[in-house]
C-alpha atoms as a PDB file:
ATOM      1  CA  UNK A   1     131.874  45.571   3.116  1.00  0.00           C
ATOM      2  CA  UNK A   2     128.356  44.431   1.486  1.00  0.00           C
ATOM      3  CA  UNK A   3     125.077  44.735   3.064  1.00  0.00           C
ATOM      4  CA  UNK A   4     122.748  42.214   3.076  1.00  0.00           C
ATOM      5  CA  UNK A   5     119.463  43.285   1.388  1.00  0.00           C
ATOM      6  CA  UNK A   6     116.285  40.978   2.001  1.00  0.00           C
ATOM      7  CA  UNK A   7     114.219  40.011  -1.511  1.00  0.00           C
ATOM      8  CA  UNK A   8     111.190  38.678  -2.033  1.00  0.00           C
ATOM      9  CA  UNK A   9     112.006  34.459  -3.681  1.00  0.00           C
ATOM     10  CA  UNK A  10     111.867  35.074  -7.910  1.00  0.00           C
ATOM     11  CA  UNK A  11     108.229  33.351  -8.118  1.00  0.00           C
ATOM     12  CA  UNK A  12     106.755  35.460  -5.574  1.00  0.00           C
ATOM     13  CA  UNK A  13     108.645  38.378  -7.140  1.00  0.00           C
ATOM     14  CA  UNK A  14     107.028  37.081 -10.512  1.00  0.00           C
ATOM     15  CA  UNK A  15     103.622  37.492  -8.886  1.00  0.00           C
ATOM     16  CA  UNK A  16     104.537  40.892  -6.774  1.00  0.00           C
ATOM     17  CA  UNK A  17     105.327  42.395 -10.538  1.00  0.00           C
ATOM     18  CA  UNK A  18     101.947  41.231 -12.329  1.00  0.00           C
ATOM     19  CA  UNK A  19      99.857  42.060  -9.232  1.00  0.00           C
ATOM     20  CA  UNK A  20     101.275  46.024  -9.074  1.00  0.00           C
ATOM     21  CA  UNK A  21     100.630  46.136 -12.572  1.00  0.00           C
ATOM     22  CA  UNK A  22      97.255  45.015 -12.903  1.00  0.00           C
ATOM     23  CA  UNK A  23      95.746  46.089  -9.917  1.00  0.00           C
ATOM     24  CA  UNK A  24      97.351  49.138  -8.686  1.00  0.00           C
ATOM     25  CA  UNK A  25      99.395  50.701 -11.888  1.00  0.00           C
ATOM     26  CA  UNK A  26      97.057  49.839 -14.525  1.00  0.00           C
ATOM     27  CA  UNK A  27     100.033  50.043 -16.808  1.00  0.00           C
ATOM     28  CA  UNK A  28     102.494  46.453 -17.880  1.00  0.00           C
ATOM     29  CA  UNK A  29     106.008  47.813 -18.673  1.00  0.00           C
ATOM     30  CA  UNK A  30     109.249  45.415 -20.291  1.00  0.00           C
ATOM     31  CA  UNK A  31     110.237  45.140 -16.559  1.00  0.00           C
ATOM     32  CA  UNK A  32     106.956  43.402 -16.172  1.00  0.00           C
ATOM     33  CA  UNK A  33     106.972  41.178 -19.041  1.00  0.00           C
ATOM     34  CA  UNK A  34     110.573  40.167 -17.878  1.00  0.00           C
ATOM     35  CA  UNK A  35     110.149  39.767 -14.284  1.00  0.00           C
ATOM     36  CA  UNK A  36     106.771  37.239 -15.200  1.00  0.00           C
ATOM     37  CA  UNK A  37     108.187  35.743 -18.308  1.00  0.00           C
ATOM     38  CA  UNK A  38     111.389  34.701 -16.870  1.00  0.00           C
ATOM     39  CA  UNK A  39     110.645  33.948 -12.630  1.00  0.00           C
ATOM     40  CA  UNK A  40     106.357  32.366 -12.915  1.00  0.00           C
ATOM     41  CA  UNK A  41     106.876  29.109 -11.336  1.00  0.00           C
ATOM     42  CA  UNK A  42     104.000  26.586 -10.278  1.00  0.00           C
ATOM     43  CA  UNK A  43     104.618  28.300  -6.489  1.00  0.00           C
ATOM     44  CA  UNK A  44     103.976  31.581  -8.143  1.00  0.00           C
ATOM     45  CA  UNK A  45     100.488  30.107  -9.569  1.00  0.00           C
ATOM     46  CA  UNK A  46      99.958  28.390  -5.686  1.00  0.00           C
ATOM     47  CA  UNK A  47     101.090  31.668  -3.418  1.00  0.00           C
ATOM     48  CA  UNK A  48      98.164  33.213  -6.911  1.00  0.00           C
ATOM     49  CA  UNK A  49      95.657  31.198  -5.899  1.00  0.00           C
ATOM     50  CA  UNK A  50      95.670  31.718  -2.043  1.00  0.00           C
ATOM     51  CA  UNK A  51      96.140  35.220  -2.402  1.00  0.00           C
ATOM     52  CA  UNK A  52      93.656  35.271  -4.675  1.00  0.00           C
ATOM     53  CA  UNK A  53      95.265  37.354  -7.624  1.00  0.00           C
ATOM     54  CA  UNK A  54      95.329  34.467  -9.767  1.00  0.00           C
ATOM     55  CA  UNK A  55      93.794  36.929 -12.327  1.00  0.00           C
ATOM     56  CA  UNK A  56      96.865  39.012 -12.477  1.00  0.00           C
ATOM     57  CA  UNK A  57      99.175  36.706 -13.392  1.00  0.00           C
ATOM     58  CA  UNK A  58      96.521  34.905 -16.190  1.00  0.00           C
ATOM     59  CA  UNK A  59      96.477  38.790 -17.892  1.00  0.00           C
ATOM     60  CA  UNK A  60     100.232  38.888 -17.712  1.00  0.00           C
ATOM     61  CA  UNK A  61     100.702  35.808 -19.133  1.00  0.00           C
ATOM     62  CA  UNK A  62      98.089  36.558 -22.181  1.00  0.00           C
ATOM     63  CA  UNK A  63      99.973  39.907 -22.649  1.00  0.00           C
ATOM     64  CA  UNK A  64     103.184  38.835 -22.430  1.00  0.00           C
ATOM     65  CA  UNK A  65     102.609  36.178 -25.430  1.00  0.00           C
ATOM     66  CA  UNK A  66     100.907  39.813 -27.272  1.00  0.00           C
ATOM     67  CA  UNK A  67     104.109  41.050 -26.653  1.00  0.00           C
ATOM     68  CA  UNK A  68     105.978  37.828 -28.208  1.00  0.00           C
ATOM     69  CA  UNK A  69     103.799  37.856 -31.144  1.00  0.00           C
ATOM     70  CA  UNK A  70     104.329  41.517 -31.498  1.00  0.00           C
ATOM     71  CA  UNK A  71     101.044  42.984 -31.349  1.00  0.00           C
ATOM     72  CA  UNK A  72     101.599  44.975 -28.375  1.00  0.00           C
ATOM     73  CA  UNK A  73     104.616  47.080 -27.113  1.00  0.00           C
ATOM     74  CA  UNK A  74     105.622  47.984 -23.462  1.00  0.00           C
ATOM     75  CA  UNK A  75     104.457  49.733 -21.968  1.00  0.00           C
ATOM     76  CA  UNK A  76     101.001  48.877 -22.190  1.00  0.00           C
ATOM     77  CA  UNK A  77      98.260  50.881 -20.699  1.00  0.00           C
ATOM     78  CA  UNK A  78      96.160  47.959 -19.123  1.00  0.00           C
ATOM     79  CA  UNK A  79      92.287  48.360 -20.788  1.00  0.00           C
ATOM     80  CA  UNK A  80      90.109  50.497 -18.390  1.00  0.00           C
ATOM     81  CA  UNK A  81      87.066  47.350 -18.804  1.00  0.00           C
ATOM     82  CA  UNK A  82      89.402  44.930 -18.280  1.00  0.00           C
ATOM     83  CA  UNK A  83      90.676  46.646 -15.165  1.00  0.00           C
ATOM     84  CA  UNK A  84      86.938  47.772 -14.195  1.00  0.00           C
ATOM     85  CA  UNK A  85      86.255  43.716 -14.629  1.00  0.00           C
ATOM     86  CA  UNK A  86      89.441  42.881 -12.581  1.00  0.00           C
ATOM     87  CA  UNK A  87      88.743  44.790  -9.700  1.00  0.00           C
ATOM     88  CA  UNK A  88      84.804  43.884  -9.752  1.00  0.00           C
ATOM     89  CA  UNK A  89      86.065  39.964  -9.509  1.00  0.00           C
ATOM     90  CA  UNK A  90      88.859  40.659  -7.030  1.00  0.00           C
ATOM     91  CA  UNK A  91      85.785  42.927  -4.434  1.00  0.00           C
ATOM     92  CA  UNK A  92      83.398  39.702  -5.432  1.00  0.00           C
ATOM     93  CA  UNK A  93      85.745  36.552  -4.857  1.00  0.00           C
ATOM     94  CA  UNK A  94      87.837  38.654  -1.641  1.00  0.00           C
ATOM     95  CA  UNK A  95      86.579  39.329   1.546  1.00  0.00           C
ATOM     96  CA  UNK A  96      90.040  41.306   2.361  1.00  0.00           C
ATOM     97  CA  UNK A  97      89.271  43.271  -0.593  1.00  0.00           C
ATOM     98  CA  UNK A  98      85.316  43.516  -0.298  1.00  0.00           C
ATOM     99  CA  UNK A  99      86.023  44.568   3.329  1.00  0.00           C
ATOM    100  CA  UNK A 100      88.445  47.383   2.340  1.00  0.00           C
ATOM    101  CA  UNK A 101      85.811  48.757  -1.059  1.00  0.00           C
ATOM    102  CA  UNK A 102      83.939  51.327   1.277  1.00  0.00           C
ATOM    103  CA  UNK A 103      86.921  52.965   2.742  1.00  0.00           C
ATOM    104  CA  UNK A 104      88.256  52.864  -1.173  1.00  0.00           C
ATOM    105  CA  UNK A 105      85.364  54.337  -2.293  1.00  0.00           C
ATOM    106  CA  UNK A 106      85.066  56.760  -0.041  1.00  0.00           C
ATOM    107  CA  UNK A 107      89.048  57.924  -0.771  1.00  0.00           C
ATOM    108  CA  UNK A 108      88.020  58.356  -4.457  1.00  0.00           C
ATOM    109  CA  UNK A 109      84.783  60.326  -3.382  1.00  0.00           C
ATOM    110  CA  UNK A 110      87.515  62.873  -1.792  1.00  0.00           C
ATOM    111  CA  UNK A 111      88.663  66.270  -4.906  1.00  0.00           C
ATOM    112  CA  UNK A 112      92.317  65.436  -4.544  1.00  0.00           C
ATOM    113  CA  UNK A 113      92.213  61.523  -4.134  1.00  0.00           C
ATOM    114  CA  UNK A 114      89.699  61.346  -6.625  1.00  0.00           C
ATOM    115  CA  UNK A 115      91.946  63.638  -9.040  1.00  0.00           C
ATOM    116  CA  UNK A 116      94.782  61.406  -8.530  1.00  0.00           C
ATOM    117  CA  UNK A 117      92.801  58.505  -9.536  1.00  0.00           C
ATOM    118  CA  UNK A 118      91.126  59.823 -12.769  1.00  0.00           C
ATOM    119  CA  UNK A 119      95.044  60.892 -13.692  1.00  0.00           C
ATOM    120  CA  UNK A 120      96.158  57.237 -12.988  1.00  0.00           C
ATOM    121  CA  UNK A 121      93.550  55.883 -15.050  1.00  0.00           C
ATOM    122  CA  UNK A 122      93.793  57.699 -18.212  1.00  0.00           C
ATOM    123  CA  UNK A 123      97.539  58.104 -18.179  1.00  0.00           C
ATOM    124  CA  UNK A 124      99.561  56.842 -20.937  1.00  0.00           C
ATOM    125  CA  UNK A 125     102.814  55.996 -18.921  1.00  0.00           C
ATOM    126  CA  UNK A 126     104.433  56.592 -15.877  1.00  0.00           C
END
């Protein structure tokens, strides 16, 4: 007897994956590079552009060919100024996101949350 289990369509899954690891995971693993290489579609780039993330999936993209090339390996610890400039763009071009940054920043300004940030950020994998 199967179950049917609801998925996200491949392009949006293709954005899903480059979004989580840009903004939120700060770290691009193979299952990254896969999911973007093989599923970015021009909706992927459209549902990008309204979401505004369009800047996730142009860093996937440039480390994904890194990875093709093979000057980078997976995972890949995503650049603390690139991810500093990320989020600075996302706060400046999104009001959902500029509207969220004081309750963010006050989360961080808590010991524990800000603990689990500073370990997030200077990780090396997961």
């Amino acid at each position: 007897m199967g179950v049917l289990i609801p998925s996200l369509e491949k392009p949006v899954e293709a954005l899903t994956s480059a979004a989580h690891a840009i903004y939120k995971e700060k770290l691009y693993t193979l299952n990254d590079y896969f999911t973007v290489e093989r599923w970015t579609t021009g909706k992927t780039l459209k549902v990008a552009d309204e979401l505004r993330v369009r800047e996730a999936i142009e860093i996937s993209r440039r480390i994904n060919r890194r990875f093709i090339e093979g000057s980078l390996e997976a995972p890949y610890r995503i650049q603390l100024p690139i991810w500093v400039g990320v989020w600075i763009k996302k706060i400046v071009e999104d009001p959902c996101t500029r509207a969220s940054a004081p309750n963010i920043f006050g989360a961080i300004a808590n010991r524990e949350v800000g603990f689990l940030v500073k370990s997030k950020l200077f990780r090396r994998t997961y």
